[in-house]
Protein backbone atom coordinates (compact mmCIF):
# COMPACT_ATOMS: atom_id res chain seq x y z
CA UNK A 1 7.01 51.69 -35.64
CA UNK A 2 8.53 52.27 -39.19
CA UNK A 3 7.17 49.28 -41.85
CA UNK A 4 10.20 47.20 -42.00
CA UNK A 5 9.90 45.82 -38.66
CA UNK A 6 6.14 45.45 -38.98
CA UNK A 7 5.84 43.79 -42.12
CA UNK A 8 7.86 40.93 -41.64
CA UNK A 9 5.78 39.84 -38.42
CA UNK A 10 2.57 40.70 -40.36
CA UNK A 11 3.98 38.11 -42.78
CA UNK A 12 4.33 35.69 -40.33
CA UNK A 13 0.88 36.11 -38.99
CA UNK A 14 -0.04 35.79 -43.02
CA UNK A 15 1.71 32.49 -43.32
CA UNK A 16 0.56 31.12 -39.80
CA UNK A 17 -3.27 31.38 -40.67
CA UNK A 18 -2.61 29.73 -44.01
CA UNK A 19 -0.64 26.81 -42.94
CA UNK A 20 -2.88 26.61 -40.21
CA UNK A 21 -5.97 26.27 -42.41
CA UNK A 22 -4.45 24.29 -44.95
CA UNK A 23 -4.11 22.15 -41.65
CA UNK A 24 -7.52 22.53 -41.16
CA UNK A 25 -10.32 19.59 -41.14
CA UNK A 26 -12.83 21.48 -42.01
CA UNK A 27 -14.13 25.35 -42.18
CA UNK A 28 -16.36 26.44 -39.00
CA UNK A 29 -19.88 26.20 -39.60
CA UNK A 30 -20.64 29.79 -39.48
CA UNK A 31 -17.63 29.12 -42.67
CA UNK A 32 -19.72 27.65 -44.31
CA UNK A 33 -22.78 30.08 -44.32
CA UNK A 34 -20.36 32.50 -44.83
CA UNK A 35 -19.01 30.76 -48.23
CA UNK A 36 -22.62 30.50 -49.52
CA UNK A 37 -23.31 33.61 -49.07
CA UNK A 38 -19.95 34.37 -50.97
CA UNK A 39 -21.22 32.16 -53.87
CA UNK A 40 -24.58 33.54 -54.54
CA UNK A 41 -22.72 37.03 -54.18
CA UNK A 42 -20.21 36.01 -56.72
CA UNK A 43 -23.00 34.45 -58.94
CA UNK A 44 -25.09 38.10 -58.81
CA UNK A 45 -28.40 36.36 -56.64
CA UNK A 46 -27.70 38.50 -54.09
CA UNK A 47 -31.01 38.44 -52.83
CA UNK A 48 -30.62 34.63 -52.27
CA UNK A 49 -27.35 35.74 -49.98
CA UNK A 50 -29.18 38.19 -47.86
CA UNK A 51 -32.03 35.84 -46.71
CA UNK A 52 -29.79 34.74 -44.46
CA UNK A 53 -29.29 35.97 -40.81
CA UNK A 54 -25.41 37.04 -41.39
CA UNK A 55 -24.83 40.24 -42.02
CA UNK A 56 -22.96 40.61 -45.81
CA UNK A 57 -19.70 41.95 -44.88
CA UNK A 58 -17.94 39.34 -44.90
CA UNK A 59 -19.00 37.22 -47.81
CA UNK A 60 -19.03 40.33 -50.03
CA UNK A 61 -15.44 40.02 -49.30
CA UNK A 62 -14.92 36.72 -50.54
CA UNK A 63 -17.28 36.79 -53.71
CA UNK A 64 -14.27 38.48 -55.98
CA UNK A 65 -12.37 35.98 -55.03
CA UNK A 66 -14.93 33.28 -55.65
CA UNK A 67 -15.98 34.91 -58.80
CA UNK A 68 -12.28 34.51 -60.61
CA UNK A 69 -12.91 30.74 -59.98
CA UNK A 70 -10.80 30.33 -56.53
CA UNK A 71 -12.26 28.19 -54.19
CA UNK A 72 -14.84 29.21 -51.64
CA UNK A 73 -12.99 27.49 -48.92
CA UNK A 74 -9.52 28.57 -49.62
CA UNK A 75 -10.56 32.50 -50.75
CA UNK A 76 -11.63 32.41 -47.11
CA UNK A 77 -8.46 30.97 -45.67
CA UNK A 78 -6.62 33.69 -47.57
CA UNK A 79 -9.34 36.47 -46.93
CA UNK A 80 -8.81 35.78 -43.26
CA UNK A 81 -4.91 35.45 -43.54
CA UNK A 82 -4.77 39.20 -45.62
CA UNK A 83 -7.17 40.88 -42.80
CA UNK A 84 -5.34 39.57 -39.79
CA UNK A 85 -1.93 40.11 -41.58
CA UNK A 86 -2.82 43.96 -42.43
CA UNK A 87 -4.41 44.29 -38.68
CA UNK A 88 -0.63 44.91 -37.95
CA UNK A 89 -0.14 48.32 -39.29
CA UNK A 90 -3.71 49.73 -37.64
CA UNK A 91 -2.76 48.48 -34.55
CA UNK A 92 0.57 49.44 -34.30
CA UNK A 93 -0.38 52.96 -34.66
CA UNK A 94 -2.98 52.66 -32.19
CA UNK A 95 -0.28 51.68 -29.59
CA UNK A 96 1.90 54.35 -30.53
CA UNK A 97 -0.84 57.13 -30.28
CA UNK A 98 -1.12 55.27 -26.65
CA UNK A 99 2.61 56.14 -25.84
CA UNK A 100 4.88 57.64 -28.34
CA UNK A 101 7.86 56.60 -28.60
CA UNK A 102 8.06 53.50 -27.06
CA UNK A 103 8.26 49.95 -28.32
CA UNK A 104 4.96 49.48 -27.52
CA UNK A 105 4.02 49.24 -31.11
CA UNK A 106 6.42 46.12 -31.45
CA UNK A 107 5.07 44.69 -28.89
CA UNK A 108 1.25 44.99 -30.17
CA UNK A 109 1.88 43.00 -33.10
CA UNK A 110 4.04 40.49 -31.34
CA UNK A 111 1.05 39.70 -29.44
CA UNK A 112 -1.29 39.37 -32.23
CA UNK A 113 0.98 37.02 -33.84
CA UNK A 114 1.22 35.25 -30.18
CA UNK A 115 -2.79 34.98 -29.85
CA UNK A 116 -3.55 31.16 -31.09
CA UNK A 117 -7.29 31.38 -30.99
CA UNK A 118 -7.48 34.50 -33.27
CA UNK A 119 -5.29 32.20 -35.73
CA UNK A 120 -7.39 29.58 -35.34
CA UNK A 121 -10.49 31.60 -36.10
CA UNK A 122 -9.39 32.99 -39.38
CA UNK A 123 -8.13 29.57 -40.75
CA UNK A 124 -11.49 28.37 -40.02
CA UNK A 125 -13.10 31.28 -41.86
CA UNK A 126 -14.96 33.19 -38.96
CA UNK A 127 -15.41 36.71 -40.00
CA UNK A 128 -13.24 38.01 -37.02
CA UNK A 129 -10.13 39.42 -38.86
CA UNK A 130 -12.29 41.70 -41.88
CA UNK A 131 -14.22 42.75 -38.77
CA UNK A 132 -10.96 43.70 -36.41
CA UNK A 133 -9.51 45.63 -39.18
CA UNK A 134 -12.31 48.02 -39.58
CA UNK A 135 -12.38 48.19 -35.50
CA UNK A 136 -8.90 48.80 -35.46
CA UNK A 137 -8.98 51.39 -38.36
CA UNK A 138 -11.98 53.19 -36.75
CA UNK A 139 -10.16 53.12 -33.19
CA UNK A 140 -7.31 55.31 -34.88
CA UNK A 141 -9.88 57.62 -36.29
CA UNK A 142 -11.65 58.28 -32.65
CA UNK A 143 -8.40 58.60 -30.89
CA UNK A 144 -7.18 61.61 -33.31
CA UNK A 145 -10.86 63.05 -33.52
CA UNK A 146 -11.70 62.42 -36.79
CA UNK A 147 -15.27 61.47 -35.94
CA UNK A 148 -16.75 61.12 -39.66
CA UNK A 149 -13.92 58.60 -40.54
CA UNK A 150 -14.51 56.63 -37.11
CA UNK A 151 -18.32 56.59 -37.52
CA UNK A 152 -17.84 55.24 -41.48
CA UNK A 153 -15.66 52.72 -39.46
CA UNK A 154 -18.15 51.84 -37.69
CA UNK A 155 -20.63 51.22 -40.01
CA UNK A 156 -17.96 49.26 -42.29
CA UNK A 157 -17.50 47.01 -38.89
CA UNK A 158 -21.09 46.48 -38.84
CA UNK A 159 -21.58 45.00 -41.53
CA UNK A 160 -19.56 42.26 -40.79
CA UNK A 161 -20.35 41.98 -37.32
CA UNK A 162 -23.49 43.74 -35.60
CA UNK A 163 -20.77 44.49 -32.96
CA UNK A 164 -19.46 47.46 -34.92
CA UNK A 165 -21.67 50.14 -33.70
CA UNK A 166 -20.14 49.61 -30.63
CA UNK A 167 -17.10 51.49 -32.11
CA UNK A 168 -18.75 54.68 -32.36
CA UNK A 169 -20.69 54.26 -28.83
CA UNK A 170 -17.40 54.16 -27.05
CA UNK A 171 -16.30 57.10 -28.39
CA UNK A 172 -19.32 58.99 -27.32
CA UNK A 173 -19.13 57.66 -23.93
CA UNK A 174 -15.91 58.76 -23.84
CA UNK A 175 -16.14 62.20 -25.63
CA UNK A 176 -19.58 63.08 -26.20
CA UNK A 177 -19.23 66.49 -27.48
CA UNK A 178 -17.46 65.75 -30.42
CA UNK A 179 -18.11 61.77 -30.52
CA UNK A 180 -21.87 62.27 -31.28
CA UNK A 181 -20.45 62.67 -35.18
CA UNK A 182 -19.91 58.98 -35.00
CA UNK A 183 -23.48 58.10 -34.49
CA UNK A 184 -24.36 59.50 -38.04
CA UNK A 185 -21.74 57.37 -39.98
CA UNK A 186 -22.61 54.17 -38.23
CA UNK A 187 -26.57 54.85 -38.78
CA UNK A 188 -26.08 55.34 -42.42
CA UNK A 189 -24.20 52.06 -42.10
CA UNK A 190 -27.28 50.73 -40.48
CA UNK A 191 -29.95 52.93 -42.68
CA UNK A 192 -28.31 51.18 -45.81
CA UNK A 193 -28.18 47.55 -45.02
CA UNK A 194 -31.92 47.36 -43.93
CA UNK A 195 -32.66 49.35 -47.35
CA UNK A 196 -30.19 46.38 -49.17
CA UNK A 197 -32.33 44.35 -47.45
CA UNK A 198 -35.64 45.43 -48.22
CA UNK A 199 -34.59 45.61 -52.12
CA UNK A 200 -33.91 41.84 -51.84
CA UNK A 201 -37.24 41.33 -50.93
CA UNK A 202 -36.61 40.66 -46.96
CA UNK A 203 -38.39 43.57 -45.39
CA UNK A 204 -36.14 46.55 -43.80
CA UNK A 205 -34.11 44.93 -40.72
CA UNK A 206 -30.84 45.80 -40.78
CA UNK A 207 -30.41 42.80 -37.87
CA UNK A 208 -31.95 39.95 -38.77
CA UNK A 209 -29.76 38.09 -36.57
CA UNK A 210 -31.20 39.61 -33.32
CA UNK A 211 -34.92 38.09 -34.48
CA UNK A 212 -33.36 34.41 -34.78
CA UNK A 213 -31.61 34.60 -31.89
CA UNK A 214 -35.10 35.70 -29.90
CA UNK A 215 -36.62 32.48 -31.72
CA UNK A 216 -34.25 30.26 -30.70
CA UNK A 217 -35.04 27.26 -28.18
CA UNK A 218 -31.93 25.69 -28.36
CA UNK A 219 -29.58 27.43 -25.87
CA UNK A 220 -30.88 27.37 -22.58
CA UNK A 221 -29.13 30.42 -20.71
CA UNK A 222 -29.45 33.15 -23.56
CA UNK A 223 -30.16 35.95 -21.95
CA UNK A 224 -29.62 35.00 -18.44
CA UNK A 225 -27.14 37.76 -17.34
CA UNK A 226 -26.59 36.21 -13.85
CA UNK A 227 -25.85 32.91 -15.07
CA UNK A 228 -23.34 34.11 -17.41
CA UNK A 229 -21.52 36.55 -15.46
CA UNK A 230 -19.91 33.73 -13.83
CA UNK A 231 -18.14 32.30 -16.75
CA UNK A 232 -17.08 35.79 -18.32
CA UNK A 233 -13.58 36.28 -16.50
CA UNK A 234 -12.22 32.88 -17.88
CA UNK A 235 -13.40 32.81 -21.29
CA UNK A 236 -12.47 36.86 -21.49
CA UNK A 237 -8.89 35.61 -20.42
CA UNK A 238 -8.93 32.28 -22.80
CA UNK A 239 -9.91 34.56 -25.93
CA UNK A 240 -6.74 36.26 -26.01
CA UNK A 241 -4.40 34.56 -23.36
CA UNK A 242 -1.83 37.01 -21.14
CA UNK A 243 -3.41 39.87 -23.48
CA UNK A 244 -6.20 39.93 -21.53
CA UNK A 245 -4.56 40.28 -18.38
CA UNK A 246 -1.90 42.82 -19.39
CA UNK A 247 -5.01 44.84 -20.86
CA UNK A 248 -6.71 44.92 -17.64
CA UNK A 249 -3.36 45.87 -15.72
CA UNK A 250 -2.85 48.38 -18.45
CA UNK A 251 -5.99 50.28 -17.73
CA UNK A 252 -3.67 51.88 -14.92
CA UNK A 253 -2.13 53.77 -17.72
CA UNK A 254 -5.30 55.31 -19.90
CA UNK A 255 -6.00 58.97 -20.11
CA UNK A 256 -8.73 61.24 -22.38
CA UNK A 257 -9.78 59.63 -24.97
CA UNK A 258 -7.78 56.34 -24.47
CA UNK A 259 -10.70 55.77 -22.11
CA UNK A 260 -12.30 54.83 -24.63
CA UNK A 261 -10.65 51.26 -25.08
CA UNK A 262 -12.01 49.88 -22.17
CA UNK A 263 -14.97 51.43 -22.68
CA UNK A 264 -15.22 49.23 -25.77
CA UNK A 265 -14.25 46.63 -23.71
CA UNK A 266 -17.15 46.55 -21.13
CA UNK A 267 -19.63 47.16 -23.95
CA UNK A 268 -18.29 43.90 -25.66
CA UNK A 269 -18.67 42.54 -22.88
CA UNK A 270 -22.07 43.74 -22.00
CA UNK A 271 -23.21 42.76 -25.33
CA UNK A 272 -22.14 39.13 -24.77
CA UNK A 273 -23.75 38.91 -21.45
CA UNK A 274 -27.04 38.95 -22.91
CA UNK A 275 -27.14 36.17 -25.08
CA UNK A 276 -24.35 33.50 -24.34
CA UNK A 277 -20.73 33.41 -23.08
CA UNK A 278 -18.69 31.76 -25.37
CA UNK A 279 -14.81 32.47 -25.84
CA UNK A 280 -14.41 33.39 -29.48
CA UNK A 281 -17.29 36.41 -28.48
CA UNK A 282 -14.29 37.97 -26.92
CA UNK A 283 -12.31 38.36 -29.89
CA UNK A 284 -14.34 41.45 -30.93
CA UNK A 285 -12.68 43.37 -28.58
CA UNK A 286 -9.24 42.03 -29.81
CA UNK A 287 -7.89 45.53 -30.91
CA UNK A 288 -8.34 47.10 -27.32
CA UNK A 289 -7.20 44.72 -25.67
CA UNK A 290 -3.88 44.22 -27.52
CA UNK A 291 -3.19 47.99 -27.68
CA UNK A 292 -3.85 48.09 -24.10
CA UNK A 293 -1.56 45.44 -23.35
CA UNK A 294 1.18 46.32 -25.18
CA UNK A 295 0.85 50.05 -23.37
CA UNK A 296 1.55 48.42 -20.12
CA UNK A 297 3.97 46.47 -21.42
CA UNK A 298 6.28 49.47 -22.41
CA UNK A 299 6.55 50.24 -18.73
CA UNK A 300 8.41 47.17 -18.62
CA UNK A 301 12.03 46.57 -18.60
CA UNK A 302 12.80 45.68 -21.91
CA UNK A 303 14.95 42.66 -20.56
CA UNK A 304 11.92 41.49 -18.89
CA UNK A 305 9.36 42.64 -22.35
CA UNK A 306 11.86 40.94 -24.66
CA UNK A 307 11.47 37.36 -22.22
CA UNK A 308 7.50 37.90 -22.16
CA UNK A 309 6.80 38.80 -26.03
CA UNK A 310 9.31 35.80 -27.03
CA UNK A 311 7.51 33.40 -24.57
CA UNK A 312 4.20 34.64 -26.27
CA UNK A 313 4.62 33.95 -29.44
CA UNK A 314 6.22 30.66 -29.04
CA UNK A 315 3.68 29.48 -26.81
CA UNK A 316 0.87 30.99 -29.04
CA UNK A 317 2.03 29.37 -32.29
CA UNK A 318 2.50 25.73 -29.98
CA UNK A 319 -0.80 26.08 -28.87
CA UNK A 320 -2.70 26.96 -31.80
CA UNK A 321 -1.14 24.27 -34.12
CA UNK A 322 -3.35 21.40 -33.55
CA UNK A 323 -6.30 23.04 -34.64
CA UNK A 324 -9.86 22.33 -33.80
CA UNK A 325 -11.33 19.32 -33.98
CA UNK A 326 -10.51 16.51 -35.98
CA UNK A 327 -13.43 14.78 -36.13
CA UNK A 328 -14.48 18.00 -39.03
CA UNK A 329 -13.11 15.80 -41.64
CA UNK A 330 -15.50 13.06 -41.16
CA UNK A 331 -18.50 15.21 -41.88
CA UNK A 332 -16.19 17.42 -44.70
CA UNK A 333 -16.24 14.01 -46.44
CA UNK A 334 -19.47 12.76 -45.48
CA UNK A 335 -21.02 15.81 -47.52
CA UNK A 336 -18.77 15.20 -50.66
CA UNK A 337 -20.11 12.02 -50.55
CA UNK A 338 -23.54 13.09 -50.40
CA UNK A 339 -22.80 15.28 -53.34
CA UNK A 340 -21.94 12.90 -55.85
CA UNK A 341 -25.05 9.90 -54.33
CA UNK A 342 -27.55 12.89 -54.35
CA UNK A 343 -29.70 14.14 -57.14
CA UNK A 344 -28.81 18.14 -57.23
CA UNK A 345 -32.53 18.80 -56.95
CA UNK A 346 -32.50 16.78 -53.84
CA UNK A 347 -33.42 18.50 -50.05
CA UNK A 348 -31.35 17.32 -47.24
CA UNK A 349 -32.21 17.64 -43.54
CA UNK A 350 -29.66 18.53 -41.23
CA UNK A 351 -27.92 20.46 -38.49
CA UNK A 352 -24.89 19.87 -39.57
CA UNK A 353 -23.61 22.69 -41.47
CA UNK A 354 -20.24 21.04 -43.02
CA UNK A 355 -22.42 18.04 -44.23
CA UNK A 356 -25.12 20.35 -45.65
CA UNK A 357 -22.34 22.87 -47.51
CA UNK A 358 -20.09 20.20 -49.00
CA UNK A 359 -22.89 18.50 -50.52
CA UNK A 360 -23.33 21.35 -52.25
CA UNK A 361 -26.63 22.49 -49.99
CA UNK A 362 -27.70 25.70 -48.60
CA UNK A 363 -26.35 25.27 -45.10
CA UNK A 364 -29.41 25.63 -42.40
CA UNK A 365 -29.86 28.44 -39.61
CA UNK A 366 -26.65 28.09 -36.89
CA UNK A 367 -28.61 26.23 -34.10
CA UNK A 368 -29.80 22.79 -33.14
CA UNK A 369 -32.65 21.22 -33.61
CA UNK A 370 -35.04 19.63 -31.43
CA UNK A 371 -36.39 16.13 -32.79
CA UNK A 372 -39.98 17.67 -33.57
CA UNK A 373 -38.29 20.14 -35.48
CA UNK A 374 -36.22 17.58 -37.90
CA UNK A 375 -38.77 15.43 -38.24
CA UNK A 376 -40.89 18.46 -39.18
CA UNK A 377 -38.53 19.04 -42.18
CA UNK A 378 -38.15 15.34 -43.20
CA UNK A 379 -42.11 15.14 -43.92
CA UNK A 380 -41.27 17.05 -46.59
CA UNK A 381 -41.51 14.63 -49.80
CA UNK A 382 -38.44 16.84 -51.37
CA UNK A 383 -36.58 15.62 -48.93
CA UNK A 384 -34.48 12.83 -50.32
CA UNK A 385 -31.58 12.52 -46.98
CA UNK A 386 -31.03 13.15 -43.42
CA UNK A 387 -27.72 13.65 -41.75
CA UNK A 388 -27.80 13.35 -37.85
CA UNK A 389 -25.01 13.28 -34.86
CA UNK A 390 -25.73 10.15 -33.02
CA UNK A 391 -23.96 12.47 -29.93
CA UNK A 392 -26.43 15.61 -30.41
CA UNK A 393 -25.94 17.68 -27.29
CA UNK A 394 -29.36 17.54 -27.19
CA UNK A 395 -30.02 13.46 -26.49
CA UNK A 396 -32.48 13.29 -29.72
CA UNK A 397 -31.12 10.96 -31.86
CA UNK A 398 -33.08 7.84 -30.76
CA UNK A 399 -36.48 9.83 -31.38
CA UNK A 400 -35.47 11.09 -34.52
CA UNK A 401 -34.68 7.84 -35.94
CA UNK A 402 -37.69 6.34 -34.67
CA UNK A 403 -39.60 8.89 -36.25
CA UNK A 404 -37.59 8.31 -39.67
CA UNK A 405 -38.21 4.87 -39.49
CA UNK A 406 -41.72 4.98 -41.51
CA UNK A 407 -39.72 6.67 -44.39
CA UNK A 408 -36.39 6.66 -44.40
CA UNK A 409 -33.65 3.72 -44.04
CA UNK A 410 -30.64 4.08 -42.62
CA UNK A 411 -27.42 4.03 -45.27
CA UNK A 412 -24.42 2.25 -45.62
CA UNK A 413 -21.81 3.86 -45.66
CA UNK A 414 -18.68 3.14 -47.95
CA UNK A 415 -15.78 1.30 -46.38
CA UNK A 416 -13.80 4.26 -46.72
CA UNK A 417 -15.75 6.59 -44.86
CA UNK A 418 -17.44 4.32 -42.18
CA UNK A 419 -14.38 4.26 -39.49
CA UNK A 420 -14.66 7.71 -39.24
CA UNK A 421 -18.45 8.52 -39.60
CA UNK A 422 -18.72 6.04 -36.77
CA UNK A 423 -15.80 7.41 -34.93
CA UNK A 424 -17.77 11.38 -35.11
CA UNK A 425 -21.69 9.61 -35.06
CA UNK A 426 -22.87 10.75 -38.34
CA UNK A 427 -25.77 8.30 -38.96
CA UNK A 428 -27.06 8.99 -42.51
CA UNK A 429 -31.08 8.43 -43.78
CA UNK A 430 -31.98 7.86 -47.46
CA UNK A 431 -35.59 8.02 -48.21
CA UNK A 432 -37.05 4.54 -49.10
């Protein structure tokens, strides 16, 4: 697939993500850690920006951008837009190493551009798309042998997403002779970040997030293989829609080292079996799964391809225009008001991670809370707010605000940001 067919769809994908999150309510929570991180980057604490459980990648990315005075919140829009628009030419050349001369590489991108819930993630500033394109640059390097290149792949991937090493284990899987090459790349990747680490003070572990995630109380079935095996075939086909199941028809068609696609397939999904299914998980096998589908669908009649990739990508751009969830706005504004009420030395208490960002707070550690826990945190006296969800999954809020009580009074609200506090539950507490 020459470039002037390619870059006008990777254009389009461009201007869906930006319109999409210029549509947007709100950044994802994960966002929003993301952006910090970003800012303490951009402001040279870097040691402030590694203390927290997400690997760097990412928001090393965005401090540049951040640093020349764009905002944190739209350098991540267009971050995720430039990734996900540049995925094109990496996976198009993936699909034709699958089968030459074919349209198969027309027919990957047309399905990236038709998958609404990788849209959706990089207007809401997940660090999916950075994280794909190293995958999908690394997944060229293994299928022509250049192991070095696919292992610094690799490690490049892992920094963005612990996921990455999972790159070079495919290839070894699939080709272990040669593949073992990979390993080295992707350990240097992991060598260096637990030695970035350990500069910054934080001890050498190159994987913080695997220790939070052991800590955590909050999600009842992590780890529970058998109860999640259950839900993996629907969320593995909501992820990316009829790309899923034309990858897993495809399979039909994989020889040598192509094998190795589903291989990082499984591993993805063995990887997400052990902590929780969710469907955005899925997305890190995005690049195999496209490539794969848009092998089998070469051995279509291209009648019948032309029908199915314009079907796709209408019905992918329908379905990821609304967005997520509205009710983001409500605690986008909530935390702007915060920021102008609070003192800037003020602490504020809360699992909300758009309230806590956009009043110009460190957001806290991605998980809920039990009541003990936030009440915990409010005894301290720097404490000046609380922000709760009156519809916590968890059922709390009634203890929490009994516990408050002694201390804290519940605020009013302006007039113009009541109706919708009250329409998404954000109760606020100001210390006495």
């Amino acid at each position: 697939m020459t470039a002037r067919p390619r870059l006008p769809i990777g254009a389009c994908v461009f201007v869906a993500v930006v319109v999409l999150g210029w549509r947007e309510p709100g950044p994802s929570g994960d966002g929003t850690s993301y952006m910090w991180m970003a800012q303490q980057f951009a402001r040279g604490e870097w040691r402030d920006a590694l203390s927290m459980v997400f690997p760097p990648g990412f928001p090393l990315l965005l401090a540049p951008l951040i640093a020349l005075g764009i905002d944190p919140w739209a350098a991540g829009v267009f971050t995720g837009a430039l990734c996900l628009a540049l995925l094109t030419a990496p996976l198009a050349r993936i699909a034709a190493d699958l089968v030459p001369g074919t349209q198969a590489p027309m027919a990957a991108v047309l399905l990236l551009l038709g998958s609404p819930h990788l849209l959706n993630v990089a207007a809401e500033v997940y660090s999916e798309p950075p994280f794909l394109l190293a995958m999908a640059w690394g997944t060229i390097a293994g299928l022509r042998r250049r192991w070095w290149w696919c292992g610094a792949c690799a490690a490049a991937a892992y920094w963005i997403r612990p996921e990455g090493l999972l790159l070079a284990a495919s290839y070894v899987l699939t080709a272990p002779r040669g593949a073992w090459r990979t390993l080295v790349g992707a350990a240097g990747g992991v060598l260096a970040l637990g030695l970035l680490r350990a500069a910054a003070g934080h001890s050498f572990d190159p994987l913080p997030m695997l220790a939070f995630h052991e800590l955590r109380d909050d999600l009842p079935h992590r780890g529970d293989v058998l109860h999640n095996l259950p839900e993996l075939p629907l969320c593995f086909v909501e992820s990316l829609g009829l790309a899923s199941v034309l990858a897993l028809v495809g399979l039909r068609h994989c020889r040598g080292l192509a094998w190795a696609l589903p291989v990082q397939i499984v591993l993805q999904a063995g990887a997400i079996l052990t902590f929780v299914v969710r469907k955005r998980f899925f997305l890190s096998c995005a690049v195999p799964v496209l490539a794969l589908a848009s092998r089998e669908l070469a051995s279509w009649p291209l009648r019948v391809r032309r029908v199915v990739l314009a079907i796709s990508v209408a019905a992918g751009l329908v379905l990821a225009w609304p967005g997520s969830d509205s009710n983001r706005a409500a605690e986008v504004e909530v935390g702007r008001w915060l920021a102008r009420r609070l003192p800037p030395d003020a602490a504020l208490v809360t699992d909300l991670m758009r309230v806590a960002w956009f009043a110009g707070r460190r957001p806290p550690a991605p998980r809920h809370f039990s009541a003990e826990q936030l009440l915990q945190q409010a005894n301290d006296p720097a404490v000046q707010c609380v922000v709760l969800s009156s519809r916590s999954q968890q059922g709390q809020f009634a203890a929490v605000e009994d516990g408050l009580a002694f201390a804290f009074a519940r605020a009013e609200l302006p007039a113009s940001l009541r109706g919708a506090a009250d329409d998404r539950g954000i109760a606020v507490f100001l210390r006495r």
